[in-house]
N, C-alpha and C. Protein backbone atom coordinates (compact mmCIF):
# COMPACT_ATOMS: atom_id res chain seq x y z
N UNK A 1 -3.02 2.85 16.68
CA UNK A 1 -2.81 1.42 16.78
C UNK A 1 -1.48 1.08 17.43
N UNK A 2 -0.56 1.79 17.67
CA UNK A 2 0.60 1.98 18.19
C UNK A 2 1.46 1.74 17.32
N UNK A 3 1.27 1.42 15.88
CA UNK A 3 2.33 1.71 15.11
C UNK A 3 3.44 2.90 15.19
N UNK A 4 4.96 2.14 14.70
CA UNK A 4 5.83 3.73 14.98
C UNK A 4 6.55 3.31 13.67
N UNK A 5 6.36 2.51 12.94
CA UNK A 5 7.39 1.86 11.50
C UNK A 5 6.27 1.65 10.64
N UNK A 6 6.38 2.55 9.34
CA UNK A 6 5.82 2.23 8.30
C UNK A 6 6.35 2.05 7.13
N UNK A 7 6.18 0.78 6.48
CA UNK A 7 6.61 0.84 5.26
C UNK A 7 6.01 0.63 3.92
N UNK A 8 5.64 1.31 2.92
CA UNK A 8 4.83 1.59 1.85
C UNK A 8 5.56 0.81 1.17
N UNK A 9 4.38 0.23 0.69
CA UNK A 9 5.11 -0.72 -0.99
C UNK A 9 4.36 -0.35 -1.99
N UNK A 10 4.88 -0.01 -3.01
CA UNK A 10 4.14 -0.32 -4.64
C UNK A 10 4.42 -0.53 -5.50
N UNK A 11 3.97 -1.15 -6.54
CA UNK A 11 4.87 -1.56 -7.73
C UNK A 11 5.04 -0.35 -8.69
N UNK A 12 5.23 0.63 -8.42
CA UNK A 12 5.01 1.83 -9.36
C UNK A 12 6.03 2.59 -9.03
N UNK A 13 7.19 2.76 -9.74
CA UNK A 13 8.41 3.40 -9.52
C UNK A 13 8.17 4.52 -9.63
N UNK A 14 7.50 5.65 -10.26
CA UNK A 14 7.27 6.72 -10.53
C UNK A 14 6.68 7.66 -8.95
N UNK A 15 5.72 6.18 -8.25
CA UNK A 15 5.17 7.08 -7.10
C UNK A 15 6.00 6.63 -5.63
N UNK A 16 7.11 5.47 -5.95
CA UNK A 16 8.37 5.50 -4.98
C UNK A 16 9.08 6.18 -4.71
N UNK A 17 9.84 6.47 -6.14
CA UNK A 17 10.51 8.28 -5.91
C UNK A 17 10.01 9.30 -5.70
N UNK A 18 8.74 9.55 -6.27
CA UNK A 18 8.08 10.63 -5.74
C UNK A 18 7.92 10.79 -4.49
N UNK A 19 7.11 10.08 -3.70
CA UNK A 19 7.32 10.13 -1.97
C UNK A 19 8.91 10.00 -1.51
N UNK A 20 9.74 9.25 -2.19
CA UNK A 20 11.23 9.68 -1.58
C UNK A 20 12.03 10.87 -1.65
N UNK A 21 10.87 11.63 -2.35
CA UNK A 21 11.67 12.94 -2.66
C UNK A 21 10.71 13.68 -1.98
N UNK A 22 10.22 13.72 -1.14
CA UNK A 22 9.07 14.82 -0.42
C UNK A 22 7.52 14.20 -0.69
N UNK A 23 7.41 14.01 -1.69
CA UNK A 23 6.14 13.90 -2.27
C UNK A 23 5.70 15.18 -2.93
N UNK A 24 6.97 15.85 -3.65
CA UNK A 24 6.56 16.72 -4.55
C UNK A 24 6.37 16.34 -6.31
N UNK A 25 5.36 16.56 -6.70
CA UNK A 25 5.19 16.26 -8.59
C UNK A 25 4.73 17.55 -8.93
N UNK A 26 4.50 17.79 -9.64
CA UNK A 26 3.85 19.01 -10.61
C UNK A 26 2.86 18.05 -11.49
N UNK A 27 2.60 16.67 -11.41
CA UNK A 27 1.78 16.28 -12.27
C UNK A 27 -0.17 16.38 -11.99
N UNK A 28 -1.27 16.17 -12.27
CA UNK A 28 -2.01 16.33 -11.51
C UNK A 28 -2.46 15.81 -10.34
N UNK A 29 -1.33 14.60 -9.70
CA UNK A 29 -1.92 13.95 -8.58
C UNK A 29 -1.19 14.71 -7.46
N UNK A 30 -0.75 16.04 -7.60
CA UNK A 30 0.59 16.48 -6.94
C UNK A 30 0.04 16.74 -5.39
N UNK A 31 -1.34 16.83 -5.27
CA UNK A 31 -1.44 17.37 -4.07
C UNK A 31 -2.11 15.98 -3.21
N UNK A 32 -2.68 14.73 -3.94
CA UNK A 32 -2.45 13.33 -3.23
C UNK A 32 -1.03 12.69 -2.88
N UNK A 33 0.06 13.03 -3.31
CA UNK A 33 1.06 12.77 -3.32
C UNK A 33 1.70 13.61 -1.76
N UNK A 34 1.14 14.98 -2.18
CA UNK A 34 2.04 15.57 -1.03
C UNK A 34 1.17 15.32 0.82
N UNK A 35 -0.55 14.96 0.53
CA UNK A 35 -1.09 14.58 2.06
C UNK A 35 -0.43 13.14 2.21
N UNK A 36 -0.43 12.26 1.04
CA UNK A 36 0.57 10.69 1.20
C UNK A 36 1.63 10.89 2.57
N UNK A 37 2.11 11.78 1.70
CA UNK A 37 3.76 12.26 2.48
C UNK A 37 3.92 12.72 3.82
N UNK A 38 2.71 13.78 3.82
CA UNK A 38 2.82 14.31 5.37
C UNK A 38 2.05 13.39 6.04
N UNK A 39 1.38 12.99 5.56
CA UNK A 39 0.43 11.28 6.69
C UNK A 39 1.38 10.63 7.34
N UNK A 40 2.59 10.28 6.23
CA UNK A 40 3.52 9.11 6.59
C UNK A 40 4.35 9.83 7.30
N UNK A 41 4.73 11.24 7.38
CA UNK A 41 5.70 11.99 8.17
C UNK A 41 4.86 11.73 9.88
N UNK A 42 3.57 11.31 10.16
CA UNK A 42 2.80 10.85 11.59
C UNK A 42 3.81 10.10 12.20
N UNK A 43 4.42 9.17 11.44
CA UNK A 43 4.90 7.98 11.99
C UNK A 43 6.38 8.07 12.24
N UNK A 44 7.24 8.49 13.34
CA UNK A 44 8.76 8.12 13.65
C UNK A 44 9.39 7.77 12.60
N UNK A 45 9.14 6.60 11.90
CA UNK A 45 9.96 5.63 11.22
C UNK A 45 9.21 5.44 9.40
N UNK A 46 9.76 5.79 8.63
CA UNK A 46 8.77 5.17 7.27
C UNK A 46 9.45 4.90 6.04
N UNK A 47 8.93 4.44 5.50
CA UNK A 47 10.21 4.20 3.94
C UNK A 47 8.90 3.60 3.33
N UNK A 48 9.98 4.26 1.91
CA UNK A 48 9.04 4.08 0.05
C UNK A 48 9.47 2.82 -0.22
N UNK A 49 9.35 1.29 -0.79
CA UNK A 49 10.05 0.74 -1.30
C UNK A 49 9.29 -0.02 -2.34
N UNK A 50 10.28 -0.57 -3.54
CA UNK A 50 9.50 -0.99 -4.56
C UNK A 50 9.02 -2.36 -4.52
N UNK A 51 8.33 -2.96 -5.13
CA UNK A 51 7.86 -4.10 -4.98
C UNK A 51 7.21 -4.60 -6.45
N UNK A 52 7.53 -6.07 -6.89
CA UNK A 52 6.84 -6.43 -8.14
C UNK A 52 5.73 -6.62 -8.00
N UNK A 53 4.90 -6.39 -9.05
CA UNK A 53 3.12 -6.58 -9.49
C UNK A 53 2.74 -8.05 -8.82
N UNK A 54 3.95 -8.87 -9.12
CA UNK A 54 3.58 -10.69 -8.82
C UNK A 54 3.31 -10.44 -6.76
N UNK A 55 3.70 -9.39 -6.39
CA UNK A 55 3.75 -9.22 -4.58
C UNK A 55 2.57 -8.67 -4.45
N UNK A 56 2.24 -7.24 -5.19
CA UNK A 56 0.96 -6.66 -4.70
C UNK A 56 -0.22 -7.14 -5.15
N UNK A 57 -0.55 -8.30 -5.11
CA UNK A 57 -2.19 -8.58 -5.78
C UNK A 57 -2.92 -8.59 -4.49
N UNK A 58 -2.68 -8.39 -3.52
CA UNK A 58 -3.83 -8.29 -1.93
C UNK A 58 -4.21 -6.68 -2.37
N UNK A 59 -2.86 -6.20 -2.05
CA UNK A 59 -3.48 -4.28 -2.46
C UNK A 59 -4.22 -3.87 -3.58
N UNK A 60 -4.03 -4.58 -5.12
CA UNK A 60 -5.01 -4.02 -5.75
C UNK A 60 -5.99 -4.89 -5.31
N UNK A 61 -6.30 -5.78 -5.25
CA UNK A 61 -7.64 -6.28 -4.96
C UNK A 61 -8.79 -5.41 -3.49
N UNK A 62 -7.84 -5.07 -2.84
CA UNK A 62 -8.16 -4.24 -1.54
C UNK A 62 -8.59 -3.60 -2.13
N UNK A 63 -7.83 -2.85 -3.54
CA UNK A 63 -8.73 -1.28 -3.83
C UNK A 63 -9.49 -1.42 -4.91
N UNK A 64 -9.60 -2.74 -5.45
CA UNK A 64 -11.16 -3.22 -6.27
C UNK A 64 -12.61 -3.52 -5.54
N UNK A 65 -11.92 -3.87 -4.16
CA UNK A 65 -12.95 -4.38 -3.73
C UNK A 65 -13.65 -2.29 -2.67
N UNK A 66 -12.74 -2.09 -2.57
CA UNK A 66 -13.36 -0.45 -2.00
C UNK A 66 -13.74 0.02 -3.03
N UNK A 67 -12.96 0.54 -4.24
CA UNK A 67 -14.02 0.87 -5.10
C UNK A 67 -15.41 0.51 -5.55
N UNK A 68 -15.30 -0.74 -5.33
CA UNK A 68 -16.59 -1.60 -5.78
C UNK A 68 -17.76 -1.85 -4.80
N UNK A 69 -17.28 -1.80 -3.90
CA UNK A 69 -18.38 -2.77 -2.25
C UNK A 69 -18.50 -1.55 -1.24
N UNK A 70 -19.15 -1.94 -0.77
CA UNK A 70 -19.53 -1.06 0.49
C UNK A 70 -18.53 -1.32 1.44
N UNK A 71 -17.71 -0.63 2.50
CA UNK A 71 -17.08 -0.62 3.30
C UNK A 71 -17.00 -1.89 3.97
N UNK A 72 -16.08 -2.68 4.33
CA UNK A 72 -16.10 -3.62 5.76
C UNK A 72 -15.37 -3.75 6.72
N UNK A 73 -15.32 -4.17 8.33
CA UNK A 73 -14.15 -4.36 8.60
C UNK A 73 -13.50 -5.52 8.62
N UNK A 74 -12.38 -5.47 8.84
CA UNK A 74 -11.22 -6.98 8.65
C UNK A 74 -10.57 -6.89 9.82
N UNK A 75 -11.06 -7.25 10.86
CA UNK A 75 -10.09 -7.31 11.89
C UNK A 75 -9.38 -8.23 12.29
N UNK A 76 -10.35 -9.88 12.32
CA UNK A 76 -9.11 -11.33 12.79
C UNK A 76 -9.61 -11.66 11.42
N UNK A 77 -10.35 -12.31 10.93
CA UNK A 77 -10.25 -13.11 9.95
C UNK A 77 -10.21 -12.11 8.21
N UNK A 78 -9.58 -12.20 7.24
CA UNK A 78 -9.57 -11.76 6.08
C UNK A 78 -10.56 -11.62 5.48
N UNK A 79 -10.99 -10.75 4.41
CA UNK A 79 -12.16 -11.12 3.58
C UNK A 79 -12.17 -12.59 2.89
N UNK A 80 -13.54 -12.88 2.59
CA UNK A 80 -12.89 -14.31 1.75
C UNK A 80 -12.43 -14.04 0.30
N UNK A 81 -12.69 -12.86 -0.35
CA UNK A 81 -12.20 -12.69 -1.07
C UNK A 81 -10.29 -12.70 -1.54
N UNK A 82 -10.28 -12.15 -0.37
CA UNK A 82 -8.51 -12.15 0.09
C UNK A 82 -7.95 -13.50 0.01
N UNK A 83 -8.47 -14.53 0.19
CA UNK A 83 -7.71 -15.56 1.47
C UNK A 83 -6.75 -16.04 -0.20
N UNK A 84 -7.36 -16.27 -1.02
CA UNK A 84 -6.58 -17.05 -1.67
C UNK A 84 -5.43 -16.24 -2.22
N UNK A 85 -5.47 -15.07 -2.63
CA UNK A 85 -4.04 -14.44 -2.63
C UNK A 85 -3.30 -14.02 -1.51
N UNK A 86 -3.65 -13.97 -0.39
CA UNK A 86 -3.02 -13.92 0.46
C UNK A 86 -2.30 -15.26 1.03
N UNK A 87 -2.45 -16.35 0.31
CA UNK A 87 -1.94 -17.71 0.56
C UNK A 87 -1.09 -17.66 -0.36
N UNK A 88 -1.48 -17.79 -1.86
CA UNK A 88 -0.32 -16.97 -2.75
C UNK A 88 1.10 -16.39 -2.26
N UNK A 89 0.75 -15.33 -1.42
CA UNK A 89 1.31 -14.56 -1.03
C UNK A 89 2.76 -14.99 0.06
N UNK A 90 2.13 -15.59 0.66
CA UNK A 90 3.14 -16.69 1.52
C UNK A 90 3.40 -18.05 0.64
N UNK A 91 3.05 -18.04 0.04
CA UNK A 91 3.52 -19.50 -1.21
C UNK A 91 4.99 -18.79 -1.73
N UNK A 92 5.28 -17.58 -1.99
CA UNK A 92 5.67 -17.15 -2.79
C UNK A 92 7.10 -16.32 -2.16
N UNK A 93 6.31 -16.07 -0.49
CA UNK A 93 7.79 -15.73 0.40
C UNK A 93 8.64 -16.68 0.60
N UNK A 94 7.89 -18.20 0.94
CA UNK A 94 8.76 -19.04 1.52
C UNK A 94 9.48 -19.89 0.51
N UNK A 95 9.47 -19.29 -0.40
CA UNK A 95 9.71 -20.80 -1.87
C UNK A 95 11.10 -20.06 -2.01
C-alpha cells in the first residue's frame, strides 16, 4: 500500500512492552507476539504506543465483527456498523 510508518495502538500495557522489547514473552501467546514483531520489523518506521479503552472501541469492534461475520471489504465507505464510533472517535479528538 506504500506504507513506510506504522504505528500500533492498544490499550493493553502488557502487549506494548512486550513488542517494545522484541516481542519476546515466555507466556503462551509468545510466538503471536514474536510474528507481531517481525511483521512490523516490514515497515522502515514503527512504534508500540499506549492508548485508553475510551480510544480503541473501532478496533475491538473490528475484531467482534471478524470473529463474528464473514469477511468484508472497507475500502471508501466504513462498515455501518463502524460509523457511529468512529464519529465518537473524532468527537473525542477535537473536544
Amino acid at each position: 500500500t506504500g506504507c513506510n510508518r506504522l504505528i500500533v495502538n492498544s490499550d493493553n500495557m502488557k502487549v506494548i512492552d512486550t513488542m517494545k522489547n522484541g516481542g519476546q514473552s515466555a507466556g503462551a501467546a509468545a510466538a503471536i507476539f514474536e510474528d507481531c514483531f517481525f511483521m512490523a520489523c516490514d515497515f522502515p518506521q514503527t512504534s508500540f504506543e499506549h492508548c485508553n479503552r475510551e480510544a480503541n472501541k473501532v478496533a475491538h469492534e473490528l475484531a467482534r465483527l471478524a470473529k463474528c461475520s464473514m469477511t468484508r471489504d472497507w475500502i471508501e465507505e466504513p462498515m455501518e456498523d463502524l460509523v457511529t464510533l468512529l464519529i465518537d472517535d473524532v468527537t473525542i479528538i477535537s473536544n
